[in-house]
C-alpha atoms as a PDB file:
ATOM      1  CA  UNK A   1       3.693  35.385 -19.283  1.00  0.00           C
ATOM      2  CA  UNK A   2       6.454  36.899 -21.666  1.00  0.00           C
ATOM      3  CA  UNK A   3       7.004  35.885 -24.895  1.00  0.00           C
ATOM      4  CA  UNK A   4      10.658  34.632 -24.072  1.00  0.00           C
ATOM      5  CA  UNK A   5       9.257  31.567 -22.045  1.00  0.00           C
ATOM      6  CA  UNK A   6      11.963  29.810 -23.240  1.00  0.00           C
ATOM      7  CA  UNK A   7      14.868  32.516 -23.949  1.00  0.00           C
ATOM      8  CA  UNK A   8      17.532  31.476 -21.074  1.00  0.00           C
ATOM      9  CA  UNK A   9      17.764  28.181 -21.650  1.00  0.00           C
ATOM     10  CA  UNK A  10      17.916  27.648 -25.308  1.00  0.00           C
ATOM     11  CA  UNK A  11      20.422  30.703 -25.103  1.00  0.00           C
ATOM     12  CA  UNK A  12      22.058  28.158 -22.490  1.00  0.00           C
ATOM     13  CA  UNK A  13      21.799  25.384 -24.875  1.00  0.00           C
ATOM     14  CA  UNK A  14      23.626  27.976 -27.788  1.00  0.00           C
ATOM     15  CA  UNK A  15      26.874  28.650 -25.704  1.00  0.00           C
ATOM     16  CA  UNK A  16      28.370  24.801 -25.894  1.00  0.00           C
ATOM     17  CA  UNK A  17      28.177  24.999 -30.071  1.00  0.00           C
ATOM     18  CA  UNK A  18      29.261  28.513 -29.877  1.00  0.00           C
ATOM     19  CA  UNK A  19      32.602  27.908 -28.176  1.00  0.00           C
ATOM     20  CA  UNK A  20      33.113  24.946 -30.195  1.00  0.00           C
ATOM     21  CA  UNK A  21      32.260  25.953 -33.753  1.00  0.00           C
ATOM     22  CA  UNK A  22      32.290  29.949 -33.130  1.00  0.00           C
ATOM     23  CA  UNK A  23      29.579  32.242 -34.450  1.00  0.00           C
ATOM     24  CA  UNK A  24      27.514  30.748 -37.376  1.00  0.00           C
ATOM     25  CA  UNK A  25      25.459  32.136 -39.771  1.00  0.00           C
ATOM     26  CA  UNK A  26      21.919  32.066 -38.827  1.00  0.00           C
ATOM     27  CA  UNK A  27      18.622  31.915 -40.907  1.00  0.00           C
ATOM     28  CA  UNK A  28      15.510  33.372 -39.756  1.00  0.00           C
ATOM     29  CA  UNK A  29      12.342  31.406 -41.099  1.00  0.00           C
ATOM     30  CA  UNK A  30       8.638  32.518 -40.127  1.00  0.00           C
ATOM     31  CA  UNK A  31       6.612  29.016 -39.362  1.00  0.00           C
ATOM     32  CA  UNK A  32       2.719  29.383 -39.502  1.00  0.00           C
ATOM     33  CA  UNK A  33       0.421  26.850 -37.636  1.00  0.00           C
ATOM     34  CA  UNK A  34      -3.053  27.486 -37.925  1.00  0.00           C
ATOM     35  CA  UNK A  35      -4.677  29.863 -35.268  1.00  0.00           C
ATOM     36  CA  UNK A  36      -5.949  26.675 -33.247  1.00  0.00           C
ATOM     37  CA  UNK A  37      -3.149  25.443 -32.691  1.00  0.00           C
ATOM     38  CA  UNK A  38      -1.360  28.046 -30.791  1.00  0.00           C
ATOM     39  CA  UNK A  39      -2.803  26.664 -27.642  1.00  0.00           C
ATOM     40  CA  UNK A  40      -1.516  23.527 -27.714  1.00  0.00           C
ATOM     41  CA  UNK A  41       2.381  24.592 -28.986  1.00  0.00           C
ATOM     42  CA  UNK A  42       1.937  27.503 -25.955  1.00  0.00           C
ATOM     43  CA  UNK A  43       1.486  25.114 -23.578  1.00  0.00           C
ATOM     44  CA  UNK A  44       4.434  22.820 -24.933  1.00  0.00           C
ATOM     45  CA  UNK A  45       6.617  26.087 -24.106  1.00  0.00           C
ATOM     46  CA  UNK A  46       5.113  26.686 -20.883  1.00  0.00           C
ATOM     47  CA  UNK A  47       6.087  22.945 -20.308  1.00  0.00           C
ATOM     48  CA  UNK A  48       9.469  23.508 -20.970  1.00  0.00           C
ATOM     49  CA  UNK A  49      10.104  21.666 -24.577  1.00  0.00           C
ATOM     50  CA  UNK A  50      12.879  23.809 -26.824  1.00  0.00           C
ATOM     51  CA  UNK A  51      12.494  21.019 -29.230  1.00  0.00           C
ATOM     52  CA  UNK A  52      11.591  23.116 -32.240  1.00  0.00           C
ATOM     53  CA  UNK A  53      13.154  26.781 -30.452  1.00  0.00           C
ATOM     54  CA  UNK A  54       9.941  28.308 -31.119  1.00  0.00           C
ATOM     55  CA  UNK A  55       9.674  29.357 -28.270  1.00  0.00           C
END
């Protein structure tokens, strides 16, 4: 499975704002779960949730 599970949709979700508002400045944070973890947030993504666009 890629690593852009989620890419199309939240880039979906982006173009509504985006023609409202217009480009805004975006901030790029780096968001550390410990290592067990990863399973369970993979498998939200695999589900389909964009909640936190992690994904």
């Amino acid at each position: 499975m890629s690593i852009e599970i989620n890419r199309t949709a939240i880039e979906n979700r982006m173009e509504r704002p985006q023609g409202e508002y217009g480009e805004v400045p975006v901030e790029d944070q780096t968001w550390e779960r410990p290592s067990e973890t990863f399973t369970e947030v993979l498998g939200y993504a695999r589900d389909g949730y964009l909640g936190g666009a992690y994904a």
